[in-house]
Structure formats: C-alpha cells, structure tokens
Protein backbone atom coordinates (compact mmCIF):
# COMPACT_ATOMS: atom_id res chain seq x y z
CA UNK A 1 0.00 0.00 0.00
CA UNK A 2 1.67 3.25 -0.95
CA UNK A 3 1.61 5.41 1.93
CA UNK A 4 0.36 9.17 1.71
CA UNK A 5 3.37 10.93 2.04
CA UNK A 6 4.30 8.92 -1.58
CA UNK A 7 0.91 10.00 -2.77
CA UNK A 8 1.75 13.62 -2.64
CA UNK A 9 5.07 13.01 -4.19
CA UNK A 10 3.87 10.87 -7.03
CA UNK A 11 1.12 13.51 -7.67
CA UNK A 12 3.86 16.55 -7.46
CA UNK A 13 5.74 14.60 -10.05
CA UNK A 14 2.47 13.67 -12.48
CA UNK A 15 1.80 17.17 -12.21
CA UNK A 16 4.99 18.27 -13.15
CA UNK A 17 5.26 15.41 -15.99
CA UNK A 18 8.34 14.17 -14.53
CA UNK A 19 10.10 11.76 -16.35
CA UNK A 20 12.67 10.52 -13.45
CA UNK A 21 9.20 9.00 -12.09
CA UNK A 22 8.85 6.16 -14.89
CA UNK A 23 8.28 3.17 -14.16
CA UNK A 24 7.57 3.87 -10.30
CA UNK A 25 4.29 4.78 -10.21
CA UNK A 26 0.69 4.66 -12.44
CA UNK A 27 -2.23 6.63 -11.63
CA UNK A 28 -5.76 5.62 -12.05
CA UNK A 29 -8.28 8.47 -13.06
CA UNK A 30 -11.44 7.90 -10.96
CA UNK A 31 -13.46 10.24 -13.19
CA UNK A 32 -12.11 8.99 -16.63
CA UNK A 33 -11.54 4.99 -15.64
CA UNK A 34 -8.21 5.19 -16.96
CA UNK A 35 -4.37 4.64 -15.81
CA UNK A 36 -1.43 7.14 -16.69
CA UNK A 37 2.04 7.15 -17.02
CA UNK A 38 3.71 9.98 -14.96
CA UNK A 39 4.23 11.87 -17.85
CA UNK A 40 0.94 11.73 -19.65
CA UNK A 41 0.06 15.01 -21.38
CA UNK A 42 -3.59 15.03 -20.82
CA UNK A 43 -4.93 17.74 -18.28
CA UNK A 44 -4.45 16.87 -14.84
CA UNK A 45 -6.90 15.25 -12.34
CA UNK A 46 -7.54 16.60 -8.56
CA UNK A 47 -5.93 14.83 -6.78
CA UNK A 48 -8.68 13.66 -4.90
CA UNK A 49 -9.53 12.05 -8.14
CA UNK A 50 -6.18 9.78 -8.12
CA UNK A 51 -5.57 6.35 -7.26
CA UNK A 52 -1.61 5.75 -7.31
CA UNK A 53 -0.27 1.76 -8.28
CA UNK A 54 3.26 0.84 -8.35
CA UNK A 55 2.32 -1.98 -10.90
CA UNK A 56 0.26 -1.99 -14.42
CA UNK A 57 -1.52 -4.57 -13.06
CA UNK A 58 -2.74 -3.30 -9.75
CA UNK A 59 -3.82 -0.58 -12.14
CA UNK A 60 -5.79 -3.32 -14.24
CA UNK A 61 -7.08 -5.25 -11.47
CA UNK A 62 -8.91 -1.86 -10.05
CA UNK A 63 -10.82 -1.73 -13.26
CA UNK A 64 -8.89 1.03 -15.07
CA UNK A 65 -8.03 1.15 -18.74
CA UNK A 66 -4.96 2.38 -20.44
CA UNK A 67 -4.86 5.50 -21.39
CA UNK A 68 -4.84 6.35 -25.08
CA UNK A 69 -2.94 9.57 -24.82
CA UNK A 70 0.16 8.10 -22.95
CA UNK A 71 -0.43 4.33 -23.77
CA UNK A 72 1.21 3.61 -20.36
CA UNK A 73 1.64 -0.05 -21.82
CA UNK A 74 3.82 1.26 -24.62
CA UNK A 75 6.17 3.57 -23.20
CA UNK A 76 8.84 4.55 -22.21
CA UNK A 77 9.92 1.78 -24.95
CA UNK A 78 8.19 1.33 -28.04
CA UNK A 79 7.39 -2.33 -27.85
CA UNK A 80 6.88 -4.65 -30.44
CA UNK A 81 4.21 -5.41 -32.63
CA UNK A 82 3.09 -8.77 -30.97
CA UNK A 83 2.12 -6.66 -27.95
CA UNK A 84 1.01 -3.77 -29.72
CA UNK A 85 -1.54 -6.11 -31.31
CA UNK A 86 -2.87 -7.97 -28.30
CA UNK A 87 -2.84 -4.64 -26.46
CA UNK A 88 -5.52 -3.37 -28.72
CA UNK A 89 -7.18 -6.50 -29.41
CA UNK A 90 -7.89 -6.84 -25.42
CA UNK A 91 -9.15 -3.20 -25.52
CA UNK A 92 -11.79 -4.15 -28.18
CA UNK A 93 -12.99 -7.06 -25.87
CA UNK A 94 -11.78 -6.81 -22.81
CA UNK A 95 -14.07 -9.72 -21.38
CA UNK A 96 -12.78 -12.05 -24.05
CA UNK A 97 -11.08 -15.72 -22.65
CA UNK A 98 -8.15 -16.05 -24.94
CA UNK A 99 -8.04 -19.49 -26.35
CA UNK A 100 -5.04 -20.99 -28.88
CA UNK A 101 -7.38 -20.62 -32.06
CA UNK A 102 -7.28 -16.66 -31.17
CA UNK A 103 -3.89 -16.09 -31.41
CA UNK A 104 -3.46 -18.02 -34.60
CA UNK A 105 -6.35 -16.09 -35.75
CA UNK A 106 -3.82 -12.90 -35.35
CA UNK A 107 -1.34 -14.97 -36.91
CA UNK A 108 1.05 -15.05 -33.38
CA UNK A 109 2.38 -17.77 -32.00
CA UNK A 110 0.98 -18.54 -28.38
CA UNK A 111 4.58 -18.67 -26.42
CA UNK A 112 6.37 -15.58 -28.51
CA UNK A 113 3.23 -13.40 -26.54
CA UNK A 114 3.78 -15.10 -23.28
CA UNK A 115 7.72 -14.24 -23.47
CA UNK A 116 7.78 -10.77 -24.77
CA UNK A 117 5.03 -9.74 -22.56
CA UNK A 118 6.27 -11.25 -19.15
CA UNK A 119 9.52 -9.34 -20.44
CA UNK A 120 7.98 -5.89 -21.08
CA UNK A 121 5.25 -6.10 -17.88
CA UNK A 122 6.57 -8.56 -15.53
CA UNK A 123 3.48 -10.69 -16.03
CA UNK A 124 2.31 -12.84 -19.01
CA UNK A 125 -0.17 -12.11 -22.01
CA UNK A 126 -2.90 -14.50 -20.45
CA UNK A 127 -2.28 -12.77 -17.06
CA UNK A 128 -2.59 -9.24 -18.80
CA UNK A 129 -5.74 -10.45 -20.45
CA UNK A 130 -7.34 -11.87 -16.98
CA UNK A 131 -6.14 -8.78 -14.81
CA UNK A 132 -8.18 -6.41 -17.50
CA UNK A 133 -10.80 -8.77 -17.28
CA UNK A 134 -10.92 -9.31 -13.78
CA UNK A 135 -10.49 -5.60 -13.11
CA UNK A 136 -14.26 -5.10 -15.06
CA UNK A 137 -15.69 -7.72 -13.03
CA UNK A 138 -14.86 -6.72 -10.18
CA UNK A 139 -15.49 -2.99 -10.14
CA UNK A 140 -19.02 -4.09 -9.33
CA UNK A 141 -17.99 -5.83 -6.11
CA UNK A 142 -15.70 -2.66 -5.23
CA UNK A 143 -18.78 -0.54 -5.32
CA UNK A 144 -21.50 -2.60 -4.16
CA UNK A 145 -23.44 -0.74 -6.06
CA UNK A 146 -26.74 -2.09 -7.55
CA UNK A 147 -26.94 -4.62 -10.27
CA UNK A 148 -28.47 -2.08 -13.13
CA UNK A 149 -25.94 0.82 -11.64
CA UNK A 150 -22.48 -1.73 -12.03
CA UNK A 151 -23.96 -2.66 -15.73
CA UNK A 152 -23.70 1.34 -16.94
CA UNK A 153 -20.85 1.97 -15.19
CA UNK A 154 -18.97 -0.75 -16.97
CA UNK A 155 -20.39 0.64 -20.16
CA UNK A 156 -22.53 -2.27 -21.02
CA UNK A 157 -25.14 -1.10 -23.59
CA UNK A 158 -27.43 -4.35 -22.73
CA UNK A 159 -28.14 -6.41 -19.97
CA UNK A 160 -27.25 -9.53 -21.05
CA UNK A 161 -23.64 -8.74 -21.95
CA UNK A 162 -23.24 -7.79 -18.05
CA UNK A 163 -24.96 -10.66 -16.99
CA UNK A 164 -22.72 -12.84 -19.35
CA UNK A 165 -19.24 -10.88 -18.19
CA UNK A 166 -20.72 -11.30 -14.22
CA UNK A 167 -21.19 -15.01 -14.52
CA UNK A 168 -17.75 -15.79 -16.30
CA UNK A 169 -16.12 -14.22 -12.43
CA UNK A 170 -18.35 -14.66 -9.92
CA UNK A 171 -20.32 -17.82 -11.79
CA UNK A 172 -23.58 -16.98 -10.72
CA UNK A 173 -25.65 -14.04 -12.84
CA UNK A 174 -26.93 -11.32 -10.78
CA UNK A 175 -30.92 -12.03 -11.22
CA UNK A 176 -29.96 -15.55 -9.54
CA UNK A 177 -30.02 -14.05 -6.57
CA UNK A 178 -32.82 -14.84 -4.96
CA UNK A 179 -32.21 -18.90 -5.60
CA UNK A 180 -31.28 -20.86 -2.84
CA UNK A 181 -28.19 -19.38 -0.12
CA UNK A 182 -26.22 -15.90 -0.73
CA UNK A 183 -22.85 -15.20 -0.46
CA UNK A 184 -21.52 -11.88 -0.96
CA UNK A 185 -18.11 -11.07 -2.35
CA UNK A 186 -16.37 -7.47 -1.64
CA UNK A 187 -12.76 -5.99 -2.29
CA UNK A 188 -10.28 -5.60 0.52
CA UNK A 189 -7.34 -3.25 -0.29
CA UNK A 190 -4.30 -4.41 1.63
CA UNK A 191 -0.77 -3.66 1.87
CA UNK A 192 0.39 -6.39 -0.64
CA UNK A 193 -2.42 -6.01 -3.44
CA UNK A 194 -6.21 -6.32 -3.28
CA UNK A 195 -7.84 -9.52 -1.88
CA UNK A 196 -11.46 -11.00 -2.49
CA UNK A 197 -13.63 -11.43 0.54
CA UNK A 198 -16.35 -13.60 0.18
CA UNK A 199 -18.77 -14.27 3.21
CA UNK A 200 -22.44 -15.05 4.47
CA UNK A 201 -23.70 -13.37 7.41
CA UNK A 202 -21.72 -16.17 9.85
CA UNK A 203 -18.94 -17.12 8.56
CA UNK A 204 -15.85 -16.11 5.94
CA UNK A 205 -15.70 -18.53 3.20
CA UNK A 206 -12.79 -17.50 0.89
CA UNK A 207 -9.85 -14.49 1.34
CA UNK A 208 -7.46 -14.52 -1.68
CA UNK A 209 -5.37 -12.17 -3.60
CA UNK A 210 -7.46 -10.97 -6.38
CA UNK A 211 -4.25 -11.89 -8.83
CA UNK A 212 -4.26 -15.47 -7.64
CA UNK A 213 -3.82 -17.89 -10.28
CA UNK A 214 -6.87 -20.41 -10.34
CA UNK A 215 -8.96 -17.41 -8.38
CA UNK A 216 -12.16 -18.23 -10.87
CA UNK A 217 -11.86 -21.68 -10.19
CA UNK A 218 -11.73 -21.26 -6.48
CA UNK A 219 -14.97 -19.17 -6.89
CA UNK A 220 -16.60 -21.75 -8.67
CA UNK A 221 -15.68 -24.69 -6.95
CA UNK A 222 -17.32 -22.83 -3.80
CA UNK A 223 -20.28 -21.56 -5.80
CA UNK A 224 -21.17 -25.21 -6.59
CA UNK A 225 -20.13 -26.87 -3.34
CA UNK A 226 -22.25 -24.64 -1.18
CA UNK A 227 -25.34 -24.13 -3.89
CA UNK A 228 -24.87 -20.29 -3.66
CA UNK A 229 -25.19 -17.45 -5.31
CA UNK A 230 -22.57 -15.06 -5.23
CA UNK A 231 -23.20 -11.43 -5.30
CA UNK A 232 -21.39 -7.87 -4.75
CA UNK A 233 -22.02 -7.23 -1.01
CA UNK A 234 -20.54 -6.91 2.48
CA UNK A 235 -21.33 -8.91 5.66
CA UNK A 236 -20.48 -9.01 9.04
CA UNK A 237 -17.61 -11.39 8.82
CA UNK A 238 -16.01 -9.30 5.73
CA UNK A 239 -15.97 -6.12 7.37
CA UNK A 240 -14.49 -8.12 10.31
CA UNK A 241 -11.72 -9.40 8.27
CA UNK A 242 -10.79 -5.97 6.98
CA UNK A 243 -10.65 -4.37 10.35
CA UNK A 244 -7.99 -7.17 11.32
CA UNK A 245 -6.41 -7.34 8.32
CA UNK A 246 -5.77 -3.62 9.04
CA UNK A 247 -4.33 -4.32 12.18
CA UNK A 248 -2.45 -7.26 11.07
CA UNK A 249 -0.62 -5.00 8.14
CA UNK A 250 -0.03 -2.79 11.37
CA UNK A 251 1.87 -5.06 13.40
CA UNK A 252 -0.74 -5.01 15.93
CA UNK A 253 -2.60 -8.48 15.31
CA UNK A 254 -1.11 -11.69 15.01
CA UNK A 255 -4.40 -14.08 14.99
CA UNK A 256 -7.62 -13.35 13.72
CA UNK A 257 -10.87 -14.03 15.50
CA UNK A 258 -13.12 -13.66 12.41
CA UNK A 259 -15.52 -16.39 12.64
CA UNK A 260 -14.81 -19.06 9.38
CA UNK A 261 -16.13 -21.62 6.93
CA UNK A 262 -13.97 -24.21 5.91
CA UNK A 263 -15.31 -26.27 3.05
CA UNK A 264 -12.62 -29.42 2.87
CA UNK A 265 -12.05 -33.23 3.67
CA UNK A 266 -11.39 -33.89 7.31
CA UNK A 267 -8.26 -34.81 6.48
CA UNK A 268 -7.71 -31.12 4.81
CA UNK A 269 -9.54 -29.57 8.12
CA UNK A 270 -6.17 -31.70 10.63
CA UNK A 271 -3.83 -29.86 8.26
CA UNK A 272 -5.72 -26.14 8.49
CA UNK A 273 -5.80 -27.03 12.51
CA UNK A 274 -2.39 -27.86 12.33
CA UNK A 275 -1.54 -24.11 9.96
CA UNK A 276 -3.62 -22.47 13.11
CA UNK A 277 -1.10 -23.53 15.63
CA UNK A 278 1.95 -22.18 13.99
CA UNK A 279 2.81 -19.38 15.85
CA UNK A 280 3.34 -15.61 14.18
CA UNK A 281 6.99 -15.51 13.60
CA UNK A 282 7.73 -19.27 13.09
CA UNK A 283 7.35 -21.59 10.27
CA UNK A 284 7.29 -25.45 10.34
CA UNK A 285 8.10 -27.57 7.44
CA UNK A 286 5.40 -30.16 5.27
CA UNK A 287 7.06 -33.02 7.06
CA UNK A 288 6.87 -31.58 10.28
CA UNK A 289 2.94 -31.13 9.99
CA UNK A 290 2.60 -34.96 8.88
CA UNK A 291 4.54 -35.84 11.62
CA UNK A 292 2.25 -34.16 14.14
CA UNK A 293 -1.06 -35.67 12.82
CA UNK A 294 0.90 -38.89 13.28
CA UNK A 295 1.24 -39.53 9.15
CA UNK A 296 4.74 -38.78 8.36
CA UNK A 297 4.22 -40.97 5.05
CA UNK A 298 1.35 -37.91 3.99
CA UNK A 299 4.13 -35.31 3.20
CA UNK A 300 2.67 -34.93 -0.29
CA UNK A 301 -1.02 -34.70 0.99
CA UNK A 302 -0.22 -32.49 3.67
CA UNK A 303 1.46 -30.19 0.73
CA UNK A 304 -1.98 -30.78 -1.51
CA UNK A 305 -3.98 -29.71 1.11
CA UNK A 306 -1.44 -26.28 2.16
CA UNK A 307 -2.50 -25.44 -1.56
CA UNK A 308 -6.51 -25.84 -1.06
CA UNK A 309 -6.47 -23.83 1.43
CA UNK A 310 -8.70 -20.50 0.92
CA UNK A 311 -8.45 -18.43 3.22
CA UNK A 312 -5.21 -16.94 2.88
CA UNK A 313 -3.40 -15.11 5.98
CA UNK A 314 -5.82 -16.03 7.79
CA UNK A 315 -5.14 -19.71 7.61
CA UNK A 316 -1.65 -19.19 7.82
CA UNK A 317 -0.45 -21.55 4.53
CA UNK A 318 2.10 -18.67 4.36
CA UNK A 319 4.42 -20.70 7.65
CA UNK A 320 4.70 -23.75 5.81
CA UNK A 321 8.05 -23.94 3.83
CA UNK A 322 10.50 -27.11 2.48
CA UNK A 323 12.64 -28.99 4.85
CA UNK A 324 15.57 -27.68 3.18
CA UNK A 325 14.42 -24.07 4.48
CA UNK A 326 13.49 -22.67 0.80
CA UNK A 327 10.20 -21.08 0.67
CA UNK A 328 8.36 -23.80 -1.70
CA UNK A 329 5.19 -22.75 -3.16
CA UNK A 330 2.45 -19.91 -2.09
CA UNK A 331 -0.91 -19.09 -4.26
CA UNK A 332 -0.08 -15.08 -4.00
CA UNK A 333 3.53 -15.80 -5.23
CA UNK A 334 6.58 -16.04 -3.30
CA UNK A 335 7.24 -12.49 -3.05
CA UNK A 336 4.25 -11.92 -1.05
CA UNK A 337 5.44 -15.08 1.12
CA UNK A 338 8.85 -13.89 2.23
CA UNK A 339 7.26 -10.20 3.12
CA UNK A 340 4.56 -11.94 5.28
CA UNK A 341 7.31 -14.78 7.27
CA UNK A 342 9.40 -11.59 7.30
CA UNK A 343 6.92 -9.11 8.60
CA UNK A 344 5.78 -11.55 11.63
CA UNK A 345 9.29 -12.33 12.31
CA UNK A 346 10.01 -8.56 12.73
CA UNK A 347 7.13 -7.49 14.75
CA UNK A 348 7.56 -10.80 17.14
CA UNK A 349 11.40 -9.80 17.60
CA UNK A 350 10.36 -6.70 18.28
C-alpha cells in the first residue's frame, strides 16, 4: 500500500510530468476509468480524483483502462508489434477468454506473446488479459453498487452482456439471486495487493489475492459446493476481516478471530488445525505437519492440502516452507510469502 506521504510526491511529479518518475508509479483516473504514465500530457486530475499503483496490473485489477494519450503499456519503450496487437485487441474485448485458435487467428504464435510480454510487464499475455478482465468484473464488487448501476458503469449497452461478463467471475448471474443461499463477495485493499472477501452473514468462506492464479476456479468450486449465489455485497464477517487485516498490516494483530467456513475433507480440516497452531513468527516444514497428525508418510497430501487452502493469511499456509528451508510454493507468489514470514518475524522480535 503506498503510503500518503508517496501520494503527494507521485502527484507533485504527475503534475509536473516528470520523467525521473517512470516506471515507479501509475495513476488511475477515478473520473475517466483510466491509468497514466507519470508523464501523460492530458490535463491533470484533482488529486482527490487519483488512485496511485506501483504496478500496471494493480492498475488493471482496479478496473482502469490504459490511457490512449500516454499508452502507459507502450512507453517509455516502443514495444513490439506482438504486444502492440494484443494490447488493442484486449481493448476491443476486454471480457474475451483467450483461447489458442485466437492467437493463430492474429497470426502469433501462443509462447512468442507469453515471453515478450512477461519481459515488457513482468506478467504474461494470459495474465494481462485476466487482470483487464478481472479488473471489469470486479469494479461491481468494489462498489456494491446495484446490479443495473455496475452494468452502466462498466459501459454495457445491454443487460445480457453484463450478466454474461458477471457469470464468467463470480459464476452466478446477478438475477440468480434470490435462488437458494447468498454469499456476498467485496474488495479488501491491503498492503500487498487487493484480496477478495467472500462471506455469508456467519462465517468467511474465501480471502485470496485478487491476482491469484486459479482465483475463478476457487470461486466456482465454492459456488457449486455450497449451492450459492454469489453477489457484490458486504457482511459481518467481511468487514471483520478488513478491520484485522488492518491491524495485522499494522503489526498489531497476530491471529484473527473472524468467525470461518472451511469447506474441505477432514483430512484437509487436521492440516488447516495444524496451519492455526503455527505461531506468528515461526514456520514449520510439510514433514513436520505430517509428523504431528501422526502420518509422516502424507508429506505430499499435507502439501496438496497447504495449496486448497482458501483463506489466505488467515489460515496461515504462508508458515509452511520445504525442509531444506526454501520457501516452496504460495498461491499469492513467493514475493508476497517472504514479506509476510518476514513481517511476523520482525514485529515478534520486536
């Protein structure tokens, strides 16, 4: 999260168009739904209007759009024609599922786009392409705004499109609402990215970085499992979980007491149990959880069932790393794994 002190800097420097600033920072228009390089020459926005991201896609996960003036996913460096092309063709259909028949349809070859754009943005074409998509979806749970009110503010001209574009995230459409159980889904802004929330009026069910690989999948695996609809919304439990997750980015929690839901074998709920007991600051190994449910042959299904976990932080998968001490694997990427062991490690030492 980029403090406020940075926010008046970056916003000195967009003012001034300064180039030195390149790279650091993009800033998301509220008023035009658009991101900006530092140096964009379109009039300038209050800045009450500005949302600051150090990455282009935090900046497409919040629902913005490049900008066509400063084509922030162009410059500094004129990049090739392979992204030029996809750039555009995501623009023209944002909510579009790339599939291998599309890119031969452009006449570019599926692992060329993955390279050159994990190169140039740090992330790969089908990443780009589900962040922008993603970033739509979601501005509806941001809001929690009504149904009709998220469908013109996306710029959908009919219904059905929205309905279609809703479903494909959240897989439920918004008139299913009133069928069966409801779960509702809000945006969490944290320190390390934004997060997905989704709760009924006991219990959280899911917490995950909104960039999570497989993060549709999760959704729909609960969706079906619990016979819900999922709709923009806030409960109890969520705005529990982002008061503690507050204090938790604050060094002032180290447990949460949000009540939770865990869908998952029993044998998944002894390893969860087990994640629970790890105490801030510490980490224990895969083979050290089998050992203490008394399986030290399950190293492998203790590992499968660290992954299925969803409810990240929370659950603390994050404390779980390879007997050899390397950090192994983590859903929000390993980068976000070493600054979580290394923030509880800190604020326990301290």
């Amino acid at each position: 999260m980029i403090s406020a002190d940075l926010k008046e800097q970056y916003y000195e420097a967009l003012v001034a168009k300064d180039s030195e600033y390149e790279g650091l920072f993009y800033v998301g228009v509220r008023t035009t739904g658009v991101f900006c390089r530092p140096t964009c020459p379109a009039r300038k926005p209050k800045f009450e209007n500005c949302e600051f991201y150090e990455t282009a896609q935090q900046a497409l996960l919040a629902s913005y759009r490049p900008c066509q003036r400063c084509r922030p996913l162009s410059h500094p460096n004129q990049v090739s024609d392979v992204v030029r092309i996809l750039v555009e063709a995501v623009e023209k259909n944002p909510e579009k599922r790339w599939k291998g028949q599309d890119f031969k349809a452009l006449s570019i070859d599926e692992s060329t786009a993955r390279r050159q754009f994990k190169k140039r943005f740090g992330m790969t074409f089908v990443e780009y392409a589900r962040a922008r998509r993603m970033g739509l979806a979601l501005k509806n749970i941001r809001s929690g705004r009504t149904v009709i009110d998220s469908q013109l503010s996306t710029g959908y001209e009919s219904s059905s499109g929205f309905r279609d574009a809703f479903s494909r995230i959240m897989g439920a459409a918004p008139t299913q609402v009133d069928e069966g159980q409801i779960l509702k889904a809000s945006w969490i802004d944290t320190r390390l990215g934004p997060m997905m929330a989704i709760a009924d009026e006991e219990s959280l069910y899911l917490l995950e970085f909104v960039d999570r690989r497989g993060l549709e999948r999760e959704v729909e695996r609960l969706r079906k499992r619990t016979k819900s609809a999922i709709v923009p919304g806030t409960t109890a439990p969520i705005q529990s979980i982002e008061r503690e997750l507050n204090e938790y980015f604050q060094g002032i929690r180290t447990a949460f007491d949000t009540p939770l839901f865990c869908l998952g074998t029993p044998f998944q709920k002894r390893v969860w149990d087990e994640l629970l007991a790890i105490p801030a600051g510490e980490t224990r190994s895969y083979q050290e959880i089998a050992n203490a449910l008394g399986k030290p042959t399950a190293c492998r299904a203790v590992a499968q069932a660290n992954g299925a976990n969803q409810l990240a932080i929370v659950i603390p998968c994050h404390r779980v790393i390879n007997a050899s001490g390397e950090l192994g694997g983590y859903g929000g990427g390993l980068t976000r794994k070493n600054w979580l062991l290394t923030h509880e490690k800190q604020k326990q030492g301290s």
